[in-house]
C-alpha atoms as a PDB file:
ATOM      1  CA  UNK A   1      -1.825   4.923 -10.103  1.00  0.00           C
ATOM      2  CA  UNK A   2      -4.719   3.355  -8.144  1.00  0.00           C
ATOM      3  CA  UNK A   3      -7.965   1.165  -8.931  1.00  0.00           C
ATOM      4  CA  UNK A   4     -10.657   0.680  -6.500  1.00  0.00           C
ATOM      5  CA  UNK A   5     -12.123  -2.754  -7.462  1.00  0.00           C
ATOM      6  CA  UNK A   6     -13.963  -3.196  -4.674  1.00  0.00           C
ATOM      7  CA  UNK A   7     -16.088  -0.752  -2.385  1.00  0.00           C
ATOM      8  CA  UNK A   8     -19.005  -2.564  -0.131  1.00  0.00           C
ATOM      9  CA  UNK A   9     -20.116  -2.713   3.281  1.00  0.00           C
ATOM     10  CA  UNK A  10     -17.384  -4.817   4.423  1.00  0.00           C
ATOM     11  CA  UNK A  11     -14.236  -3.934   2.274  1.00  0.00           C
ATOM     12  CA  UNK A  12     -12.463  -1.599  -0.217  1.00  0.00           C
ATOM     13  CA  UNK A  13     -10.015  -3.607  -2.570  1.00  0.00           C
ATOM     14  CA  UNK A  14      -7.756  -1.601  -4.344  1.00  0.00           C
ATOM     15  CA  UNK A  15      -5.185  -1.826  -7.288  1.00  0.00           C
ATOM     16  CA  UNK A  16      -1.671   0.154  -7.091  1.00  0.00           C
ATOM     17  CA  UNK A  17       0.674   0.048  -9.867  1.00  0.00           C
ATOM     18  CA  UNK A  18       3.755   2.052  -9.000  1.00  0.00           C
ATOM     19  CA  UNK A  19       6.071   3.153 -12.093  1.00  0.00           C
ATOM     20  CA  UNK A  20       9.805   3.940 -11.087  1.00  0.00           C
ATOM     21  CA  UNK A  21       9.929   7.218  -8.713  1.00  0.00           C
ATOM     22  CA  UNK A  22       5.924   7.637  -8.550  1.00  0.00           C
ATOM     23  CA  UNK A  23       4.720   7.800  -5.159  1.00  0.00           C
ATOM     24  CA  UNK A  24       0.897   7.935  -3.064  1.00  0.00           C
ATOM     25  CA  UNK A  25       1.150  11.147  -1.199  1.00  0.00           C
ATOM     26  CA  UNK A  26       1.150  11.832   2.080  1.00  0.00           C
ATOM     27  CA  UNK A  27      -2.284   9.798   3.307  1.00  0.00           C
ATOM     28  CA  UNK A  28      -4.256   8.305   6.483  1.00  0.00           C
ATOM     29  CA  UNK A  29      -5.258   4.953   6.665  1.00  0.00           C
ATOM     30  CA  UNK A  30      -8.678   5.222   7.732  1.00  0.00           C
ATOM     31  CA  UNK A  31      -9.051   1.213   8.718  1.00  0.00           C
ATOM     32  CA  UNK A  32      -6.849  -1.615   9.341  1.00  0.00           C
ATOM     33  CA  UNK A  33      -5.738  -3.268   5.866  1.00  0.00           C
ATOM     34  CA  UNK A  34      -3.828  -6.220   4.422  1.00  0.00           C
ATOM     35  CA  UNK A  35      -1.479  -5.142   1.445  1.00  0.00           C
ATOM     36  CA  UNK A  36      -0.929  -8.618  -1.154  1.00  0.00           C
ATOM     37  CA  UNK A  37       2.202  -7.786  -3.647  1.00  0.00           C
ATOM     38  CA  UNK A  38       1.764  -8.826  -7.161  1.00  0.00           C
ATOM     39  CA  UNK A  39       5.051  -8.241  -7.609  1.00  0.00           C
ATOM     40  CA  UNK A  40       8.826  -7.752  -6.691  1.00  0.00           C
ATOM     41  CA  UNK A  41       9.418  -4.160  -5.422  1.00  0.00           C
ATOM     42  CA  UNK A  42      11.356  -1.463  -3.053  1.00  0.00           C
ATOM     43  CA  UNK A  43       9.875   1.140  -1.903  1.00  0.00           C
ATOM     44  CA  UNK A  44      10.489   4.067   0.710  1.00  0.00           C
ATOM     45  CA  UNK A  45       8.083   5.075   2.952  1.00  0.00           C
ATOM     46  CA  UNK A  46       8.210   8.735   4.858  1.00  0.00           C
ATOM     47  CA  UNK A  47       6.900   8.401   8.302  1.00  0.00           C
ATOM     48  CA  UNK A  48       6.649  10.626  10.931  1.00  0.00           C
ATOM     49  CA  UNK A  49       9.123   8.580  12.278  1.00  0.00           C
ATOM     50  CA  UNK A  50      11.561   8.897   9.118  1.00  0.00           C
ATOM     51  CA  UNK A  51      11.927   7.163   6.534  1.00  0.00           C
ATOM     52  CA  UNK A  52      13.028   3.469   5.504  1.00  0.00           C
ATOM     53  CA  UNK A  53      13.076   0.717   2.707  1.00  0.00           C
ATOM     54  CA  UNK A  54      11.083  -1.876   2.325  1.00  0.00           C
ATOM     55  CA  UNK A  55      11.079  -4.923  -0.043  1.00  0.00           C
ATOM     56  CA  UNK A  56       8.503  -6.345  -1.520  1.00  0.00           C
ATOM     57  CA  UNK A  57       7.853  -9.800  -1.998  1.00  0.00           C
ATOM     58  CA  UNK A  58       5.295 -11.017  -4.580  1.00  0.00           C
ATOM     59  CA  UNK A  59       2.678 -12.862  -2.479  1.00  0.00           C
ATOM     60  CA  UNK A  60       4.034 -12.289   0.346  1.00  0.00           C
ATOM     61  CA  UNK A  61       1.965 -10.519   2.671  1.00  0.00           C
ATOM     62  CA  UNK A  62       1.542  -7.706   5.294  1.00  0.00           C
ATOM     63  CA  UNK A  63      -1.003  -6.083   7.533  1.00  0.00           C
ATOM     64  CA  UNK A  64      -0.818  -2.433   8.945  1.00  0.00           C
ATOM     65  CA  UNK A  65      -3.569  -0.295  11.472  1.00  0.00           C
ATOM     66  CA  UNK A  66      -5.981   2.012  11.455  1.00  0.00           C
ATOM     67  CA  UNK A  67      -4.335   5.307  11.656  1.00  0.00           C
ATOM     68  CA  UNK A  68      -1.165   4.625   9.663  1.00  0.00           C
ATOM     69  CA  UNK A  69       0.176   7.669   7.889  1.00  0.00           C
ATOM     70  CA  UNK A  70       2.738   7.672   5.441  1.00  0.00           C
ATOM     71  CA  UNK A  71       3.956   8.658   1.731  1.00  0.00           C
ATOM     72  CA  UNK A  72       5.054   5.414  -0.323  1.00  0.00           C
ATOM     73  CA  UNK A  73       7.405   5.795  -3.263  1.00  0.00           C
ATOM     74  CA  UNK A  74       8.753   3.235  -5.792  1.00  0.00           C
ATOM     75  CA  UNK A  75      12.258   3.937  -5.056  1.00  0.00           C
ATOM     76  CA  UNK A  76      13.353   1.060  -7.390  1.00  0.00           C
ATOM     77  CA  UNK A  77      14.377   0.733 -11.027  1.00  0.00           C
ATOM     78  CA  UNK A  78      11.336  -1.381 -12.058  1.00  0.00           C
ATOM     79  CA  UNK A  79       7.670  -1.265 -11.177  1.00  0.00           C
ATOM     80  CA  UNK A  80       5.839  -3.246  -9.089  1.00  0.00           C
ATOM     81  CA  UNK A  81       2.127  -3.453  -7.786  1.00  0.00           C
ATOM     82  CA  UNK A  82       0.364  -4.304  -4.896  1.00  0.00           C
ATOM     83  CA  UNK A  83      -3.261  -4.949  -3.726  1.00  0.00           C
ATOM     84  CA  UNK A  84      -4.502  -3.376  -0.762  1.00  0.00           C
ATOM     85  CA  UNK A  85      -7.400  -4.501   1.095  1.00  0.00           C
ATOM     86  CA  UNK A  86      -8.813  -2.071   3.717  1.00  0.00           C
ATOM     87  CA  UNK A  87     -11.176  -3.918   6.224  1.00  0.00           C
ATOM     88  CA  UNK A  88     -14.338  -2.035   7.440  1.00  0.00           C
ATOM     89  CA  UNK A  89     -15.118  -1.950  11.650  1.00  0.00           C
ATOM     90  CA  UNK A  90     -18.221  -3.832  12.196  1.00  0.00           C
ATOM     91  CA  UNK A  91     -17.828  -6.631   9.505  1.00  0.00           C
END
């Protein structure tokens, strides 16, 4: 389940809160982004590459591109969340 908590000329902040086996759909990043975990996690990602497991550290964070495509999926026994933080071009 997502949240947008933020749309403006500069970002879009928003809340996921994965329950155990939910999962985003296939999507398109659109703009580079910074992803802040608000909690302990796994989660698989399908790539066009494949797939692979990732673990996620509460406030530890990561940064992808513009242009990233992938499905995640809470592949864990617990849920976890994360904030994502998509930075506009041009800021």
């Amino acid at each position: 389940m997502s949240q947008i908590q933020i749309d403006d000329g500069q970002v879009i902040v928003t809340r996921w809160d994965f329950s155990p086996g939910s999962e985003t759909g296939w999507h398109r990043h659109e703009h580079d982004y910074v992803i802040v975990p608000l909690t302990d996690g796994r989660m698989r990602l399908e790539t066009p590459e494949g797939e692979r497991e990732v673990e996620l550290e509460a406030g530890v964070c990561y940064t992808r591109v513009e242009g990233t495509k992938h499905n995640v999926i809470n592949d864990g026994e617990v849920s976890f969340a994360f904030v994502e933080v998509e930075i506009k071009q041009g800021t």
